[in-house]
C-alpha atoms as a PDB file:
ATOM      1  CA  UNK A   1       3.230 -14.796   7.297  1.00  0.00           C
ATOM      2  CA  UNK A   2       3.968 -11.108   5.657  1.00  0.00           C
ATOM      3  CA  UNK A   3       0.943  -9.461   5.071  1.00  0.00           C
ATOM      4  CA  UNK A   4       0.804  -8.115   1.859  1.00  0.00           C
ATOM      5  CA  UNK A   5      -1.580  -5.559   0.526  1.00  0.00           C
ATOM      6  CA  UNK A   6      -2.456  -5.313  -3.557  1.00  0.00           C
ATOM      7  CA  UNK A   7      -0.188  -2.332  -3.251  1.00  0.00           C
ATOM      8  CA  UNK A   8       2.644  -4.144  -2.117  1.00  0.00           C
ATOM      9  CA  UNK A   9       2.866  -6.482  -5.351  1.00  0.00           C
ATOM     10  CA  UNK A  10       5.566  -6.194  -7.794  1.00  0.00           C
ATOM     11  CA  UNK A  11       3.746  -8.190 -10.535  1.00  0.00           C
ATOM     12  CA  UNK A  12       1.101  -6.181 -12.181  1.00  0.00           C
ATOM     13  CA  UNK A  13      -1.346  -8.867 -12.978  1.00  0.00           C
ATOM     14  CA  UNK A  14      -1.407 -10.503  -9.935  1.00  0.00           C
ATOM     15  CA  UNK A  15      -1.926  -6.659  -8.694  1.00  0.00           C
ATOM     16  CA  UNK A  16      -4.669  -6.565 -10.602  1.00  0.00           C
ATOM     17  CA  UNK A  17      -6.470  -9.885  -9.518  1.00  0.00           C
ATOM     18  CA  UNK A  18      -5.690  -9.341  -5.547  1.00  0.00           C
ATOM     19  CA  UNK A  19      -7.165  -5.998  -5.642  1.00  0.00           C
ATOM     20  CA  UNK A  20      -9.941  -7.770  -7.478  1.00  0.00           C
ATOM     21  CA  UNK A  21     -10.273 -10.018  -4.516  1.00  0.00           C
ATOM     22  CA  UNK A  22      -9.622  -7.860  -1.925  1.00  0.00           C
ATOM     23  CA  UNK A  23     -12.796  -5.587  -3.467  1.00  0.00           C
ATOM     24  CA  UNK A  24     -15.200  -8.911  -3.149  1.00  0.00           C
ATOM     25  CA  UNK A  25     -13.541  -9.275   0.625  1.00  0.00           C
ATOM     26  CA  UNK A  26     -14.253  -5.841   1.252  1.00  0.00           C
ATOM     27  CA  UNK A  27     -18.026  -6.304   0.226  1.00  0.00           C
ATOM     28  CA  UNK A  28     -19.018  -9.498   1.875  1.00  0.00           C
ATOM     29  CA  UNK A  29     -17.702  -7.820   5.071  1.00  0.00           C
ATOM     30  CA  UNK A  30     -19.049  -4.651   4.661  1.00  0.00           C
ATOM     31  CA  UNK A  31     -22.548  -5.547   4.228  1.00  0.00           C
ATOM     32  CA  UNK A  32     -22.463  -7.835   7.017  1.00  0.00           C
ATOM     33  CA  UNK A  33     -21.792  -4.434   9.126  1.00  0.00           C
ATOM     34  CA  UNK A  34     -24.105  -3.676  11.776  1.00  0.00           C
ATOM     35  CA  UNK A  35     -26.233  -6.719  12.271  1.00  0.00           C
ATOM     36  CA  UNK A  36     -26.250  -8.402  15.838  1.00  0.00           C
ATOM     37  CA  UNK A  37     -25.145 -11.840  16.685  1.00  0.00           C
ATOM     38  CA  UNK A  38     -28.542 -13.114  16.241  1.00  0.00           C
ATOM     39  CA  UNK A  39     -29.377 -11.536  12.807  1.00  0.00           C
ATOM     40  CA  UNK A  40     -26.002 -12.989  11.341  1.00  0.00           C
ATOM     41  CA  UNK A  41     -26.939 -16.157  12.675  1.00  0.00           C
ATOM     42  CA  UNK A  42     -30.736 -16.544  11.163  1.00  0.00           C
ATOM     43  CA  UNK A  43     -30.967 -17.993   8.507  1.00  0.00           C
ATOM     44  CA  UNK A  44     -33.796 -16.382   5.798  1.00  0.00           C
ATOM     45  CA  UNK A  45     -33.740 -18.397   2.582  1.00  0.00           C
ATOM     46  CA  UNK A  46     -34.875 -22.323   2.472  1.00  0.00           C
ATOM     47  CA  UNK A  47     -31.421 -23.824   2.364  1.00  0.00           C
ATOM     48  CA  UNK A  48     -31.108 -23.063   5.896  1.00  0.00           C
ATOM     49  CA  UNK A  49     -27.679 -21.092   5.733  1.00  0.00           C
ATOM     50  CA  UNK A  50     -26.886 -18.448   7.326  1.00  0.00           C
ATOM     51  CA  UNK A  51     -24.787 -15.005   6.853  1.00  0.00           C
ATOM     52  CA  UNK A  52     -21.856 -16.292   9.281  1.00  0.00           C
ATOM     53  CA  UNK A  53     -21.996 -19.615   8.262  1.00  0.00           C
ATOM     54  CA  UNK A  54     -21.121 -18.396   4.495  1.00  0.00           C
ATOM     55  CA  UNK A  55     -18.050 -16.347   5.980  1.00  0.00           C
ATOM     56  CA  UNK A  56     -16.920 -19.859   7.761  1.00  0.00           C
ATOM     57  CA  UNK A  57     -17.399 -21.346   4.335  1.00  0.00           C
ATOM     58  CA  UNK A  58     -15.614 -18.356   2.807  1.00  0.00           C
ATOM     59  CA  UNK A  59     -12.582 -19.020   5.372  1.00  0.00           C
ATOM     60  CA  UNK A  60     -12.240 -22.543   5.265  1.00  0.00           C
ATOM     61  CA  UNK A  61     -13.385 -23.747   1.561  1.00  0.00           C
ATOM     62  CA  UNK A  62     -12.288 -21.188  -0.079  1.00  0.00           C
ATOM     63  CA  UNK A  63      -9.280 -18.896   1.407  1.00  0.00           C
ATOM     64  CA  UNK A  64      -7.751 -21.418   3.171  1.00  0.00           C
ATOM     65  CA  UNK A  65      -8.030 -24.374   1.008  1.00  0.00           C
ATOM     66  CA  UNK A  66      -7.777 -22.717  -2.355  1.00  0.00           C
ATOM     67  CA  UNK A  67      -4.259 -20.398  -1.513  1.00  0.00           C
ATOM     68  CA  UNK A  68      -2.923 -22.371   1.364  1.00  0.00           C
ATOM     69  CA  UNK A  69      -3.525 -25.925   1.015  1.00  0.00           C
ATOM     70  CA  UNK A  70      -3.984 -26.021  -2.995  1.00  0.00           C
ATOM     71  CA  UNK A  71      -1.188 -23.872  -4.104  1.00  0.00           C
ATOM     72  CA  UNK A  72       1.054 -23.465  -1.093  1.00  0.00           C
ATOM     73  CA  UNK A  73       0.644 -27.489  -0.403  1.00  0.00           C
ATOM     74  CA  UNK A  74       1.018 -26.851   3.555  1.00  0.00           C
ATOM     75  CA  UNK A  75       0.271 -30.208   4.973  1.00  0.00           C
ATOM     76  CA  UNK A  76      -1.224 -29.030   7.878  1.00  0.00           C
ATOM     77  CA  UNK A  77      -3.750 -27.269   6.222  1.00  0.00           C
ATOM     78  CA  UNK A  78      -4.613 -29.888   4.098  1.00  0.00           C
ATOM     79  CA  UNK A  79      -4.758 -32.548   7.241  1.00  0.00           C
ATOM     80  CA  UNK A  80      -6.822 -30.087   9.077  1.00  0.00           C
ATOM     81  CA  UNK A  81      -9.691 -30.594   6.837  1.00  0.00           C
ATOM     82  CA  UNK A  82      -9.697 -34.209   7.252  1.00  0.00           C
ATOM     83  CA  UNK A  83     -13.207 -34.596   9.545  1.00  0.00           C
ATOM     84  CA  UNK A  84     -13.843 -30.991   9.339  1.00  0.00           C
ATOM     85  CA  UNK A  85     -17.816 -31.300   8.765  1.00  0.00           C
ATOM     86  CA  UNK A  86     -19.771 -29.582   7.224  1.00  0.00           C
ATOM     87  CA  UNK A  87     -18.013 -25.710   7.176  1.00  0.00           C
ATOM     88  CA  UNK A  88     -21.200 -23.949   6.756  1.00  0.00           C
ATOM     89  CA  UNK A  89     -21.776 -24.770  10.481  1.00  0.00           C
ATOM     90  CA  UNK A  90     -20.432 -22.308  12.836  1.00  0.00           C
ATOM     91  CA  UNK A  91     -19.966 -23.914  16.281  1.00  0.00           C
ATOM     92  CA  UNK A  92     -22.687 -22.789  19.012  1.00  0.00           C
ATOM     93  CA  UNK A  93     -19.963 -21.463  21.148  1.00  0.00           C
ATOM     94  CA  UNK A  94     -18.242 -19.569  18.148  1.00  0.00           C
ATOM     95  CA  UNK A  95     -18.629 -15.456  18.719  1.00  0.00           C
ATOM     96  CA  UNK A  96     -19.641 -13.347  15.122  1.00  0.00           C
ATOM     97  CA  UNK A  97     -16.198 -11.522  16.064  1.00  0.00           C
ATOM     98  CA  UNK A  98     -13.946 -14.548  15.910  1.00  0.00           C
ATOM     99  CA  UNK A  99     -15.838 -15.941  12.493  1.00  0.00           C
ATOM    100  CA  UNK A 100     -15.066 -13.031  11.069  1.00  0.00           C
ATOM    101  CA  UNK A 101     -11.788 -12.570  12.920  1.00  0.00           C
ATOM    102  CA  UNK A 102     -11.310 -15.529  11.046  1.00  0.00           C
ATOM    103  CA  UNK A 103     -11.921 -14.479   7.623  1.00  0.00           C
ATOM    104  CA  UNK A 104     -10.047 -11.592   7.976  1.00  0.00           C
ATOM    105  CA  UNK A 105      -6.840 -13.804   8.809  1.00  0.00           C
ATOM    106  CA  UNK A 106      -7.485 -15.892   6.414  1.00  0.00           C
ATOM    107  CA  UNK A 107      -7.555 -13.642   3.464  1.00  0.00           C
ATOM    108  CA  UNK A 108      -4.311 -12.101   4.988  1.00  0.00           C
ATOM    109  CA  UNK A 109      -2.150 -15.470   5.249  1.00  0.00           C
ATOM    110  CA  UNK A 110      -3.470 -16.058   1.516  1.00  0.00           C
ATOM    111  CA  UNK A 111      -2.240 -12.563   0.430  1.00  0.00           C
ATOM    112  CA  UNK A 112       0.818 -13.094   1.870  1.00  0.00           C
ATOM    113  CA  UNK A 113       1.318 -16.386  -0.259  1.00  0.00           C
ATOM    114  CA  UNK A 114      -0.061 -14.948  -3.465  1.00  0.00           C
ATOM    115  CA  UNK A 115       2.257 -11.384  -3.075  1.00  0.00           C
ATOM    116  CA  UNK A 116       5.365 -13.784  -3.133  1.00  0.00           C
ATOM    117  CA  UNK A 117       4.157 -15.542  -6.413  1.00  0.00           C
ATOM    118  CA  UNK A 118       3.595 -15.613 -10.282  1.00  0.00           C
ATOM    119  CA  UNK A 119       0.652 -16.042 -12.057  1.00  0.00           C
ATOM    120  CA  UNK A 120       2.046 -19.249 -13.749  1.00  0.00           C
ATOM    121  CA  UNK A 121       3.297 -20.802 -11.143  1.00  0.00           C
ATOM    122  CA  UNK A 122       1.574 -24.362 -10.252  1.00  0.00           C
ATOM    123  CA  UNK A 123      -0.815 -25.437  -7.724  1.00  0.00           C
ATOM    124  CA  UNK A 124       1.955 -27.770  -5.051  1.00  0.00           C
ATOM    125  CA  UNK A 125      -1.503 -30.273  -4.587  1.00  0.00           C
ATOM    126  CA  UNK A 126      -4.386 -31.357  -6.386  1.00  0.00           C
ATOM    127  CA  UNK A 127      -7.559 -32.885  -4.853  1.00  0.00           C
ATOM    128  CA  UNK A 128      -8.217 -34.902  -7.121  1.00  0.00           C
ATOM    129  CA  UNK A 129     -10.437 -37.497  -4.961  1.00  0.00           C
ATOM    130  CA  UNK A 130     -12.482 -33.900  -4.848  1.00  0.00           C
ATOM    131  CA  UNK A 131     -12.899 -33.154  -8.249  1.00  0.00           C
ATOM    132  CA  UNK A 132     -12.365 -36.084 -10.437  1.00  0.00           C
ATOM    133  CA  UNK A 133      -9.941 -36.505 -13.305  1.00  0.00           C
ATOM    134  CA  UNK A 134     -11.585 -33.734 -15.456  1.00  0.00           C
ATOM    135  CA  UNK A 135     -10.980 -30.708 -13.357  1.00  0.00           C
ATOM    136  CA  UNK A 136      -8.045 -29.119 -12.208  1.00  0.00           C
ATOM    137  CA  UNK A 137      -6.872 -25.120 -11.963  1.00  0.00           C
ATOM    138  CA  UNK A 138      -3.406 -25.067 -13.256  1.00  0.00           C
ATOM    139  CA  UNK A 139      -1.374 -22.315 -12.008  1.00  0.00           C
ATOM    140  CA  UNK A 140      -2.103 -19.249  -9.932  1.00  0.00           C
ATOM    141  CA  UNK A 141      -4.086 -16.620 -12.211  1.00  0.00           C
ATOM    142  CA  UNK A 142      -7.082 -20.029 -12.575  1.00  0.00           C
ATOM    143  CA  UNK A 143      -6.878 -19.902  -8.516  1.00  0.00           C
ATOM    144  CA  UNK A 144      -7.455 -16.559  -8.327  1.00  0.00           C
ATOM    145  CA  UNK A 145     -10.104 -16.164 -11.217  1.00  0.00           C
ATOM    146  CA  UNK A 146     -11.818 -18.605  -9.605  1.00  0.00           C
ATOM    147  CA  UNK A 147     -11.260 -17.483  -5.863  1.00  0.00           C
ATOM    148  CA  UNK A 148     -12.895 -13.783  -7.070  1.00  0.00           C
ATOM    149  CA  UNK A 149     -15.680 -15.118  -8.439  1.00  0.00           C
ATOM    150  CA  UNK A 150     -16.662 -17.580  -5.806  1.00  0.00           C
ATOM    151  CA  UNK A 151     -16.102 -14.545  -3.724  1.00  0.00           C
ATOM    152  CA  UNK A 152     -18.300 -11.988  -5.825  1.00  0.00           C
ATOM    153  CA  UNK A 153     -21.216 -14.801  -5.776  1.00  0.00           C
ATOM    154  CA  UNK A 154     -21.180 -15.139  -2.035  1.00  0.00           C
ATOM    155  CA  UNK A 155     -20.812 -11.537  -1.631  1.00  0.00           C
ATOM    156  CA  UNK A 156     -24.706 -11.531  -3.639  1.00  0.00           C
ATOM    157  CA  UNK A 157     -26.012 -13.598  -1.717  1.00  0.00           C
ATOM    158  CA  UNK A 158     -24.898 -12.032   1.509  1.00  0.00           C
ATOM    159  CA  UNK A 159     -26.672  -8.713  -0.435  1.00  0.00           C
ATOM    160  CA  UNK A 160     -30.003 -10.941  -0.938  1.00  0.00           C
ATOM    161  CA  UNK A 161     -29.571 -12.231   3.031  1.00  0.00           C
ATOM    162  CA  UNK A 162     -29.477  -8.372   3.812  1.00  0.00           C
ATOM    163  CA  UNK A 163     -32.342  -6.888   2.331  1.00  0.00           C
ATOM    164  CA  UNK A 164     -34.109  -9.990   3.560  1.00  0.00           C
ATOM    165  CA  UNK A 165     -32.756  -9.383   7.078  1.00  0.00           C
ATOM    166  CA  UNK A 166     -33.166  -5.612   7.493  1.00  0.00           C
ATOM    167  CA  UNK A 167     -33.888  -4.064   3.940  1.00  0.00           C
ATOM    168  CA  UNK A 168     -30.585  -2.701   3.601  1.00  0.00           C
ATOM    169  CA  UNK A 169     -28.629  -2.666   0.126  1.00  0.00           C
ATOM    170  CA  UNK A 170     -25.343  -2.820  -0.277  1.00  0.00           C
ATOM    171  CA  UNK A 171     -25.134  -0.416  -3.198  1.00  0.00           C
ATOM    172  CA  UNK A 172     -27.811   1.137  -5.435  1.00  0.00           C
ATOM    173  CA  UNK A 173     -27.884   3.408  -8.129  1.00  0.00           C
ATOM    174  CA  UNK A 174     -30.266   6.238  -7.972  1.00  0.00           C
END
């Protein structure tokens, strides 16, 4: 796939939202900068997670399934999450570098497919067994208002995970 950067879009609004995105992208890997292996991997709040294991989630749940199974429809993406587990679990014999390798790629293939679209233009599949009969995003913009802000929420709690980990913020006013 192209790579497209928010730059590169001819349609203002979706300009707008992917540089929206690409801001939350930038954060949750910026203030995972400079921690070791074993600091991204320890977890520090009860539920157990962990700093890498949100990126995984942020690759698989949400980048991948959201822009290229959802609205692109590419059947291989969608098979590959039958028997996927639990994708808050990185593998033991997973590096930091290829998790976030792997988000990095991930946000790029779904920039490529959202740079070639409208904002009105319709998911190509619906989970429905997922969600129920009540729910459903209709067309790009919903994907990527609700992409950014599951983005922006994970990108606080990789801030809260921080300061836990090492004290440091991501940005403070003074």
């Amino acid at each position: 796939m192209a790579v497209t950067t928010p730059a590169e879009v001819a349609n203002p609004e979706i300009k707008a939202l992917l540089s929206a995105l690409t801001d939350q992208r930038d954060h949750v890997l910026g203030i995972l900068e400079g921690l070791d292996d074993d600091a991204l991997r320890r977890p520090v709040l009860p539920s157990g997670w962990d700093c890498l294991g949100l990126v995984r989630h942020l690759t698989l749940d949400v980048e991948r399934f959201w822009f290229l199974a959802v609205f692109l429809g590419d059947e291989d993406v969608i098979a590959s999450f039958e028997g996927l587990g639990d994708s808050w679990q990185v593998p033991a014999d997973a590096t930091a570098a290829e998790v976030l390798d792997a988000y990095r790629t991930a946000a790029r293939d779904a920039d490529a497919v959202i740079g070639a679209a409208v904002p009105d233009a319709p998911p190509a599949w619906w989970p429905a067994d997922l969600f129920g009969p009540d729910y459903r995003l209709h067309d790009l913009r919903e994907l990527l208002l609700h992409v950014i802000t599951e983005t922006a929420c994970h990108a606080g709690h990789l801030d809260a995970a921080r300061e836990l980990l090492d004290g440091r913020r991501w940005l403070t006013l003074t």
